[in-house]
Protein backbone atom coordinates (compact mmCIF):
# COMPACT_ATOMS: atom_id res chain seq x y z
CA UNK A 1 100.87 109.09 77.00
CA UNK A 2 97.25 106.94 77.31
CA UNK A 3 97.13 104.34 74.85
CA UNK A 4 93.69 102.45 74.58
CA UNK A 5 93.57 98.69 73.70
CA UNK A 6 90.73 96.73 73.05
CA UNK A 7 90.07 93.48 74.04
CA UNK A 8 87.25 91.41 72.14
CA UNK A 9 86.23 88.01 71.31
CA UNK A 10 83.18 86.43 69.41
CA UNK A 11 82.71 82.92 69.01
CA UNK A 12 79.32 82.01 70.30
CA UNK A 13 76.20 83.24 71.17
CA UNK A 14 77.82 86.38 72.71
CA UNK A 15 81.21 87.97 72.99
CA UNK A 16 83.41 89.83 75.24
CA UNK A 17 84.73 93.32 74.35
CA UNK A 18 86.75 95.40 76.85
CA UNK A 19 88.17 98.60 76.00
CA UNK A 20 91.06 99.35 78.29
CA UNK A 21 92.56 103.30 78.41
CA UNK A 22 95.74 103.40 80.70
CA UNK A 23 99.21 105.05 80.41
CA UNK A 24 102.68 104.47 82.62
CA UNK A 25 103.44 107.25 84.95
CA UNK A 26 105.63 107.59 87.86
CA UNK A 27 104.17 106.99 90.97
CA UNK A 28 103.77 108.52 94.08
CA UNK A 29 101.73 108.13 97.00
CA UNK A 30 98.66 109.08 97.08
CA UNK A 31 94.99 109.01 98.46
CA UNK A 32 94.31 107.82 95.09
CA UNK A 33 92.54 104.18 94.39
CA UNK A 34 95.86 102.40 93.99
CA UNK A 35 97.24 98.35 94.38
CA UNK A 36 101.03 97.58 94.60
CA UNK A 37 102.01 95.07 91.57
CA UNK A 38 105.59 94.42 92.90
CA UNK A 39 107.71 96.72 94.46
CA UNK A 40 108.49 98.83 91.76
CA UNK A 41 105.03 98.83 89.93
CA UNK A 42 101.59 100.11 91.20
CA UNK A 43 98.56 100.46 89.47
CA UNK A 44 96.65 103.70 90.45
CA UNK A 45 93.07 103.31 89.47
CA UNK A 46 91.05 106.25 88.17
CA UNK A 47 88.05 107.26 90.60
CA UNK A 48 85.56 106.63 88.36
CA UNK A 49 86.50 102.64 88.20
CA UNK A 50 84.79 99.97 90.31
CA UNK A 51 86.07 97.01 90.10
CA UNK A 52 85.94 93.76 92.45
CA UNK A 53 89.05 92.86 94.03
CA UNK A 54 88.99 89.24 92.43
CA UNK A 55 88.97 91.58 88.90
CA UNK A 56 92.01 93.89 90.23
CA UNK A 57 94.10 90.75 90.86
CA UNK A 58 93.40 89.22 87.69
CA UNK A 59 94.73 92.69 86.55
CA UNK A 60 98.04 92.32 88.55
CA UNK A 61 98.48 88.85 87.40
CA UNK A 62 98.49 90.10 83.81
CA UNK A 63 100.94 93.01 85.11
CA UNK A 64 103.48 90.06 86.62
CA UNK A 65 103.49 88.38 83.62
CA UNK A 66 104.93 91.34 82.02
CA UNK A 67 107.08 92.90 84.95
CA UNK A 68 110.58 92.16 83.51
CA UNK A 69 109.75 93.81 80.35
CA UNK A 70 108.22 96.41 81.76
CA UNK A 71 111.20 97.74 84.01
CA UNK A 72 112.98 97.20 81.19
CA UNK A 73 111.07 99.50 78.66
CA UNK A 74 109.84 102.41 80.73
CA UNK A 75 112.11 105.58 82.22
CA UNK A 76 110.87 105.53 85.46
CA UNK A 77 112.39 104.16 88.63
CA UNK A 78 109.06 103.38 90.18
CA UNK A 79 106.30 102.53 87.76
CA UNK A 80 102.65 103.68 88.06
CA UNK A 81 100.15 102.16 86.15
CA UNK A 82 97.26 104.77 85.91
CA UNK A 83 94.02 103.00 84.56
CA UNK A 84 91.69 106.06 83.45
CA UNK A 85 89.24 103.73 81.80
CA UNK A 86 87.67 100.21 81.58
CA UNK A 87 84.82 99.76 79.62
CA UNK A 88 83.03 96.67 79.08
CA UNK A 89 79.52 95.52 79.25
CA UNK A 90 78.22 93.68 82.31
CA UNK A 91 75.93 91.07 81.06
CA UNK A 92 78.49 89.95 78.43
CA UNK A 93 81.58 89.66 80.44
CA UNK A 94 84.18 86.91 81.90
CA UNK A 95 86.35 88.67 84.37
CA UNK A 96 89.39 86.46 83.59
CA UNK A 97 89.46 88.45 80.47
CA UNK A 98 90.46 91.53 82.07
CA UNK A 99 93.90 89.35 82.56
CA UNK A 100 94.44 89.25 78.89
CA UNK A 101 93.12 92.61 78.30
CA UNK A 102 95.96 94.17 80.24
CA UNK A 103 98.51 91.87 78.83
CA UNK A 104 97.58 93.09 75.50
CA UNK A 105 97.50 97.07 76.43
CA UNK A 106 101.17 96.10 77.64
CA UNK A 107 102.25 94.97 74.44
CA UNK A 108 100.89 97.56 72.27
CA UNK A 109 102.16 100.37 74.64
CA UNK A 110 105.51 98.62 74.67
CA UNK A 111 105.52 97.69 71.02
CA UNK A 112 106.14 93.62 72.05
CA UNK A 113 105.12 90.88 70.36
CA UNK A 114 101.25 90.18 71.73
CA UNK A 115 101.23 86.68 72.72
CA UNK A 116 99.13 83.65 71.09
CA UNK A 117 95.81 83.03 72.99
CA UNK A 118 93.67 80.44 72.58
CA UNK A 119 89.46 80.99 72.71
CA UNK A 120 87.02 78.30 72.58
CA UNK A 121 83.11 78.71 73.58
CA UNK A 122 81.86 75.71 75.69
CA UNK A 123 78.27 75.72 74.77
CA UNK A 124 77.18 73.85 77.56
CA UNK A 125 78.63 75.79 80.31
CA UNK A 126 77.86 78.72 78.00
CA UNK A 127 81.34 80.44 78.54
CA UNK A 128 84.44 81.29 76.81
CA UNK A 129 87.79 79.40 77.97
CA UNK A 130 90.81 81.40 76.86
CA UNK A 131 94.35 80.45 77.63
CA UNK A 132 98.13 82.08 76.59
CA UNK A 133 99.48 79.63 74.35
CA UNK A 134 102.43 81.55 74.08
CA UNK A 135 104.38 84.60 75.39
């Protein structure tokens, strides 16, 4: 089943907001946009996503973090991650936030705990630094 999480922040001049649609299938192979997470876990990207390869690792970093629980929490033996949608706006956008995005699409599809980030705006470098505090 797709569940949608969205991902904002707004504490300066601008914000980020990135609305993230995805569900937990089993995979197979495919001809399909896909990335291998681990193993056991790939993420199968819709055809209508471009992303840059810098943003699909921060994506699969996010995915690591969570891999344990993950295997834990979903029926199938080998875990697709199909992404149907990621929206977010161009000009108002930090990809490292696609990291925590994912983390916290995890965690409401799983029903964990989200974890504690932490988001200040540096005004001079006129960018958002965002770190887990906790997980």
């Amino acid at each position: 089943m797709e569940t949608c999480y969205h991902f904002s922040v707004l504490k300066g001049s601008w914000g980020i907001s990135i609305s993230l649609k995805a569900e937990f299938v089993p995979f197979h192979f495919s001809k399909s946009e896909s990335t291998f997470v681990t193993k056991n876990i790939q993420v199968i990207f819709s055809p209508e996503i471009k992303l840059l390869q810098d943003e699909i690792q921060l994506l699969v970093k996010g995915i690591k973090e969570y891999e344990k629980q993950i295997i834990e929490n979903v029926r199938y033996k080998e875990i697709g991650i199909r992404i149907n949608e990621i929206d977010f706006a161009e000009t108002d956008f930090q990809c490292e936030a696609l990291y925590f995005a994912v983390i916290g699409w995890i965690c409401k599809t799983l029903n964990l705990n989200e974890p504690e980030i932490s988001v200040l705006f540096d005004n001079q470098k006129n960018k958002y630094l965002i770190e887990m505090v906790n997980k």
